[in-house]
N, C-alpha and C. Protein backbone atom coordinates (compact mmCIF):
# COMPACT_ATOMS: atom_id res chain seq x y z
N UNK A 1 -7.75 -17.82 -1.60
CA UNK A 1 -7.61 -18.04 -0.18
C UNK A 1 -6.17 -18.40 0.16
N UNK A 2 -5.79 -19.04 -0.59
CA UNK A 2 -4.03 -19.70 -0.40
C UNK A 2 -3.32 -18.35 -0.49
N UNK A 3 -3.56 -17.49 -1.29
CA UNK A 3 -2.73 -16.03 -1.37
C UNK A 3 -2.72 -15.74 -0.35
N UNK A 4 -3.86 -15.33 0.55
CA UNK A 4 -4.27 -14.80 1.26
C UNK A 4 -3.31 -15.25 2.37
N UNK A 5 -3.34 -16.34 2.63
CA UNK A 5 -3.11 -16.87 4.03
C UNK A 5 -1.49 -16.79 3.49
N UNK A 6 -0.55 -17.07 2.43
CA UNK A 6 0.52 -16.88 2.19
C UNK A 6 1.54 -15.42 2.75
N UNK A 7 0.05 -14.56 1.83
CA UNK A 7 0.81 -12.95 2.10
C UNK A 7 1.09 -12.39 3.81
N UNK A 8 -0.01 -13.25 4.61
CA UNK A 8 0.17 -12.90 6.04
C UNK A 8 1.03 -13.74 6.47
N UNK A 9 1.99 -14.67 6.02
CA UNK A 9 3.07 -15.24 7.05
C UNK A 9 4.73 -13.87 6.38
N UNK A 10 4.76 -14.02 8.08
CA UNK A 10 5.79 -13.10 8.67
C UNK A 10 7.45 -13.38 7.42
N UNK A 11 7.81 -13.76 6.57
CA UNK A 11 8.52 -14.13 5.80
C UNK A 11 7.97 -13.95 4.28
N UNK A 12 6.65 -13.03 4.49
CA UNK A 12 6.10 -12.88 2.93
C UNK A 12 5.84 -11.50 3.05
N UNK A 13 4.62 -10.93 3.49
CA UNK A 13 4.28 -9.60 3.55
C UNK A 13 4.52 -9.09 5.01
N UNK A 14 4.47 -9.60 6.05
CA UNK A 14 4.59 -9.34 7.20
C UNK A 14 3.90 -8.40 7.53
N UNK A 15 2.44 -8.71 7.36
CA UNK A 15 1.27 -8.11 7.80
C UNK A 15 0.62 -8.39 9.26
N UNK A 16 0.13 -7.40 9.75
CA UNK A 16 -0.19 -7.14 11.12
C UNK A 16 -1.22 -6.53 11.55
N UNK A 17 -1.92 -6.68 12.44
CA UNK A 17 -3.04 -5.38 13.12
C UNK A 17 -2.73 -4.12 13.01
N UNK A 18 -0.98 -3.79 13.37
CA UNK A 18 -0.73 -2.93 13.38
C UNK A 18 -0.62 -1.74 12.13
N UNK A 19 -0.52 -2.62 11.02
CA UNK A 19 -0.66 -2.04 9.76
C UNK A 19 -1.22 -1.47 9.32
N UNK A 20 -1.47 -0.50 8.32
CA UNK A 20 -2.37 0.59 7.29
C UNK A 20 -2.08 -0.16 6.23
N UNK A 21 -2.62 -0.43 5.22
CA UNK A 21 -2.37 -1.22 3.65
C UNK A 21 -3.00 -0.31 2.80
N UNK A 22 -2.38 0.23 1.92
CA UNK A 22 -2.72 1.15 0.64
C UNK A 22 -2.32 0.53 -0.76
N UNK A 23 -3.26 -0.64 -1.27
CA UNK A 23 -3.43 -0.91 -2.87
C UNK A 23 -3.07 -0.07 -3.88
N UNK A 24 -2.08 0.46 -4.55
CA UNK A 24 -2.52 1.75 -5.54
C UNK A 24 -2.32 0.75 -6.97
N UNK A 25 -2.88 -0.43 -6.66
CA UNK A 25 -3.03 -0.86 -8.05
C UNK A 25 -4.72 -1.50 -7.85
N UNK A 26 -4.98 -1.76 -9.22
CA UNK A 26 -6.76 -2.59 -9.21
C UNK A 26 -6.31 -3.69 -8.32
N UNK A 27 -7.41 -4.28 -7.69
CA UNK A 27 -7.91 -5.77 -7.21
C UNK A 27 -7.44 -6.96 -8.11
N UNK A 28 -7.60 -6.58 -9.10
CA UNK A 28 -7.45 -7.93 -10.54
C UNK A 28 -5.79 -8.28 -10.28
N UNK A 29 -5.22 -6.99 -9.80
CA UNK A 29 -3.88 -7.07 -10.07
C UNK A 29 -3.41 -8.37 -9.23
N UNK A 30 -1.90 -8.74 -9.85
CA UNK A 30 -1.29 -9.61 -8.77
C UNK A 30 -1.22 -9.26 -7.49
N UNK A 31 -0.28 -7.70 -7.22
CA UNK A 31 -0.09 -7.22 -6.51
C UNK A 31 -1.04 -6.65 -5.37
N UNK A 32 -2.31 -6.84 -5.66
CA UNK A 32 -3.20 -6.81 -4.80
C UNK A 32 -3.98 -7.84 -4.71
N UNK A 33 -4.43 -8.96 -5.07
CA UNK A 33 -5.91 -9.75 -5.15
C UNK A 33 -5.96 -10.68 -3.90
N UNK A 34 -5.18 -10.42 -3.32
CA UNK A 34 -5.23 -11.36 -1.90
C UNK A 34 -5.07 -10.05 -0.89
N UNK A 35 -4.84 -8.89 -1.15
CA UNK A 35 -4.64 -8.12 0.35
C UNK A 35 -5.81 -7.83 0.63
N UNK A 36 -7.13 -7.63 0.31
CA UNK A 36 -8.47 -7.67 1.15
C UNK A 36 -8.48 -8.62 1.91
N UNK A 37 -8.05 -10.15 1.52
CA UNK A 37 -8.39 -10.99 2.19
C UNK A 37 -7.04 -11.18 3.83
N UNK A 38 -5.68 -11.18 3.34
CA UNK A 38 -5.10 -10.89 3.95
C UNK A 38 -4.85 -10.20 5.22
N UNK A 39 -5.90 -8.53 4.50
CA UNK A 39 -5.62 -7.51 6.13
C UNK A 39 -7.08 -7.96 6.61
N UNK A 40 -7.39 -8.80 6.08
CA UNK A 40 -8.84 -9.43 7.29
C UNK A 40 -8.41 -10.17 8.16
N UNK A 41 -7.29 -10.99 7.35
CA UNK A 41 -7.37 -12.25 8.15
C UNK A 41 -6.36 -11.53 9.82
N UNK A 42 -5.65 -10.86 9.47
CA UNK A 42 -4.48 -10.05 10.14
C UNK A 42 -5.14 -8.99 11.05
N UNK A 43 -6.12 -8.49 10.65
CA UNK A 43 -7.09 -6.97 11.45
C UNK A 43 -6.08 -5.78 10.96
N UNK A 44 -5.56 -5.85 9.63
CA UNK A 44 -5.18 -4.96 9.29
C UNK A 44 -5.58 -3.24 8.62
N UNK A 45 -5.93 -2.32 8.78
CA UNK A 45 -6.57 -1.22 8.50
C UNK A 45 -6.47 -1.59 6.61
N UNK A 46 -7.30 -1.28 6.35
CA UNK A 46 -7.02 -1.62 4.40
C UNK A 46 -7.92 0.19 4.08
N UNK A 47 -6.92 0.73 3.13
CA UNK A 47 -7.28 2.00 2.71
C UNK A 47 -7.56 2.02 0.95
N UNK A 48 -8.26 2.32 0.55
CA UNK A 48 -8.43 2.20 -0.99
C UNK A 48 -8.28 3.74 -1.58
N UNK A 49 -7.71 3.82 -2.36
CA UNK A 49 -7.24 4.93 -3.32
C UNK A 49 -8.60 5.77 -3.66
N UNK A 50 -9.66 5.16 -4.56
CA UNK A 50 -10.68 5.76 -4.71
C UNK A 50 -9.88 5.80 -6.26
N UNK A 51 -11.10 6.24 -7.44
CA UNK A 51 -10.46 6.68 -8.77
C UNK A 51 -9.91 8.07 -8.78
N UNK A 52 -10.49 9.03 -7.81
CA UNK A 52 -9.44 10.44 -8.36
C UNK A 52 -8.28 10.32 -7.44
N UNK A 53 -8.03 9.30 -7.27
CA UNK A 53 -6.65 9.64 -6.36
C UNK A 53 -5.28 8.52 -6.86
N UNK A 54 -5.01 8.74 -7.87
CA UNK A 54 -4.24 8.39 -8.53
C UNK A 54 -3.01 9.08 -9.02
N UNK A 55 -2.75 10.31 -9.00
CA UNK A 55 -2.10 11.06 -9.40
C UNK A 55 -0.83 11.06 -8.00
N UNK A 56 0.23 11.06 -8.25
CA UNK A 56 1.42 11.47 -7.41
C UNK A 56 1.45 12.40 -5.76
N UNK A 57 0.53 13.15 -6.16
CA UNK A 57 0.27 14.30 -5.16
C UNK A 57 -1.06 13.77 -4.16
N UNK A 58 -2.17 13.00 -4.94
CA UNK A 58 -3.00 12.38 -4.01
C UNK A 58 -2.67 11.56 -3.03
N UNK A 59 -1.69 10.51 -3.93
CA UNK A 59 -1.36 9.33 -3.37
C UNK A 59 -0.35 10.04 -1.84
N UNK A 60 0.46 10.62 -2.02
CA UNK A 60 1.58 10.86 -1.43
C UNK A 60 0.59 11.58 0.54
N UNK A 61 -0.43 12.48 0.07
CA UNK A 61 -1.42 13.29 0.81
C UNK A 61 -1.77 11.69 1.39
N UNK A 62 -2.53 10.96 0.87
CA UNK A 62 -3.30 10.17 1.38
C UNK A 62 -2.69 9.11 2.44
N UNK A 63 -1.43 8.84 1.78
CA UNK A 63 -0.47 7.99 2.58
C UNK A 63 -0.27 8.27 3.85
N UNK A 64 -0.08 9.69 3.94
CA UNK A 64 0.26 10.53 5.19
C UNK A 64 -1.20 11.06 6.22
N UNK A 65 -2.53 11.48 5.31
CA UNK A 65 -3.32 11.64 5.92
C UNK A 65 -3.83 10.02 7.23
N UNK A 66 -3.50 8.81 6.71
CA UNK A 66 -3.87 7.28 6.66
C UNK A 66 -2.87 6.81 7.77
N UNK A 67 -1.60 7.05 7.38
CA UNK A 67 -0.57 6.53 8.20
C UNK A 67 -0.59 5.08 7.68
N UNK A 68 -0.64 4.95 6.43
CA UNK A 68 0.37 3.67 5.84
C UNK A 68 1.18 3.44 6.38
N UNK A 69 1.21 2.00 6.19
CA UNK A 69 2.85 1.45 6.31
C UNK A 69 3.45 0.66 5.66
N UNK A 70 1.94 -0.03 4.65
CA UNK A 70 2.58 -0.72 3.67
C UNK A 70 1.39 -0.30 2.52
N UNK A 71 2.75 -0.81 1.21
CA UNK A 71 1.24 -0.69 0.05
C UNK A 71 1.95 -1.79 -0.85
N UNK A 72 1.20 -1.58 -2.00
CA UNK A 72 1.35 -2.67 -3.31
C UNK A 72 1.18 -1.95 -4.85
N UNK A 73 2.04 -1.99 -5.62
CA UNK A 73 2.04 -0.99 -6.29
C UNK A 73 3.05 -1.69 -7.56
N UNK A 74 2.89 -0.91 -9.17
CA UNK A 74 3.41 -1.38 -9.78
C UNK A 74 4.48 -0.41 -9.96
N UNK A 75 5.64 -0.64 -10.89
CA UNK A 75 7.04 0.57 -10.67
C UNK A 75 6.90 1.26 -11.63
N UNK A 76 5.69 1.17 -12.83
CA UNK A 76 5.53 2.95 -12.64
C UNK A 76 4.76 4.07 -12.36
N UNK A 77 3.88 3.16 -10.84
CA UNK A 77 3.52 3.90 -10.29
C UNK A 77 4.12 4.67 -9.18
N UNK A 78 5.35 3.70 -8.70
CA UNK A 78 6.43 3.93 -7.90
C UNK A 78 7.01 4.97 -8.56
N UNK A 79 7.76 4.93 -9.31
CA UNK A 79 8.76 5.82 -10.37
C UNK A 79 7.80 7.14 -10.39
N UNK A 80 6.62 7.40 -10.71
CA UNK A 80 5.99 8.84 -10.70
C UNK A 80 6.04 9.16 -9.11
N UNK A 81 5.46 8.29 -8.54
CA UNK A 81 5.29 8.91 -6.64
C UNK A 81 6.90 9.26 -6.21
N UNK A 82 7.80 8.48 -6.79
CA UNK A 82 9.09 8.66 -6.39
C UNK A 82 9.72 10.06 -6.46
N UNK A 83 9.74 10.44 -7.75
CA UNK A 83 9.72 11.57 -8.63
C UNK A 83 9.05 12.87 -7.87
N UNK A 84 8.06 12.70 -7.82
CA UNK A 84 6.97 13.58 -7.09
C UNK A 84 7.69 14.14 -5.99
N UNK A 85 8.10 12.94 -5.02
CA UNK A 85 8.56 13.46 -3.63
C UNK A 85 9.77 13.70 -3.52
N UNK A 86 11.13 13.29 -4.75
CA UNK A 86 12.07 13.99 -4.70
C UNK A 86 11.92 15.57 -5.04
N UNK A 87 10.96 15.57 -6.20
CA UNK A 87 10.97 17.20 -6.61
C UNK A 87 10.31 18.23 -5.38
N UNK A 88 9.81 18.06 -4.93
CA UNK A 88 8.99 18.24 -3.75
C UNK A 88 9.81 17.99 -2.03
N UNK A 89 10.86 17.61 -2.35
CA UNK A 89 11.21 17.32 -1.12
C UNK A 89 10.75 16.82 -0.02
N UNK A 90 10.06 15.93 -0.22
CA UNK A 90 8.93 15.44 0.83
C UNK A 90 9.15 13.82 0.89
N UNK A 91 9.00 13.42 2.13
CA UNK A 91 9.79 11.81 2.89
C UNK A 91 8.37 11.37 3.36
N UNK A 92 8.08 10.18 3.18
CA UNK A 92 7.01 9.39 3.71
C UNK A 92 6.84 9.33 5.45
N UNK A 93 6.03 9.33 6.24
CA UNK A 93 6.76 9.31 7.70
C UNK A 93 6.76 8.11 8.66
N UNK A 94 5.20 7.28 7.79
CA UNK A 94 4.96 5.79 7.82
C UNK A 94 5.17 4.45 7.39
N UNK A 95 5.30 5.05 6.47
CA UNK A 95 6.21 3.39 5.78
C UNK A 95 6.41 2.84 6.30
N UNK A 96 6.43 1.52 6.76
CA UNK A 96 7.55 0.89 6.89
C UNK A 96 8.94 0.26 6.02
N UNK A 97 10.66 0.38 6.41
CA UNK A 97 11.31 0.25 5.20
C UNK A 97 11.57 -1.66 5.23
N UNK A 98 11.65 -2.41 3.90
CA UNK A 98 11.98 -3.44 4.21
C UNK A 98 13.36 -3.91 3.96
């Protein structure tokens, strides 16, 4: 619960209503185990990967189908999605940058 309420002040995650949140790591993880609770507390849209959507090309589709703006992720899951969309030439359109 303390995560939780941590990750939503404006100087940590700077989570919002306005937000899409895309996990591409497990729940267990650091990097995620408070953002369920988080985009509740916030009315934030929360999108889950699903297991076949793990691969570079899902993730990247899904981001864009969703309109993310934020996610949580480890770097080498970053480093493959990164990769992906340089070879590919392809730019996120939601993100937000921090």
């Amino acid at each position: 619960m303390l995560h939780a309420y941590a990750a939503a002040l404006p100087d940590a995650l700077n989570l919002s209503a306005r937000d899409v949140i895309l996990p591409v790591v497990p729940m267990f993880h650091v990097n995620a185990w408070g953002l369920p609770y988080s985009c509740a507390l916030m009315g934030a849209k929360l999108v889950f990967p699903g297991a076949s959507t793990w691969t570079a090309r899902a993730c990247t589709s899904l981001f864009e189908a969703e309109g993310v703006t934020m996610s949580a992720g480890v770097p080498t899951v970053w480093l493959g999605l990164l990769n992906f969309m340089k070879e590919q030439k392809l730019k996120f359109s939601t993100l937000k940058a921090w």
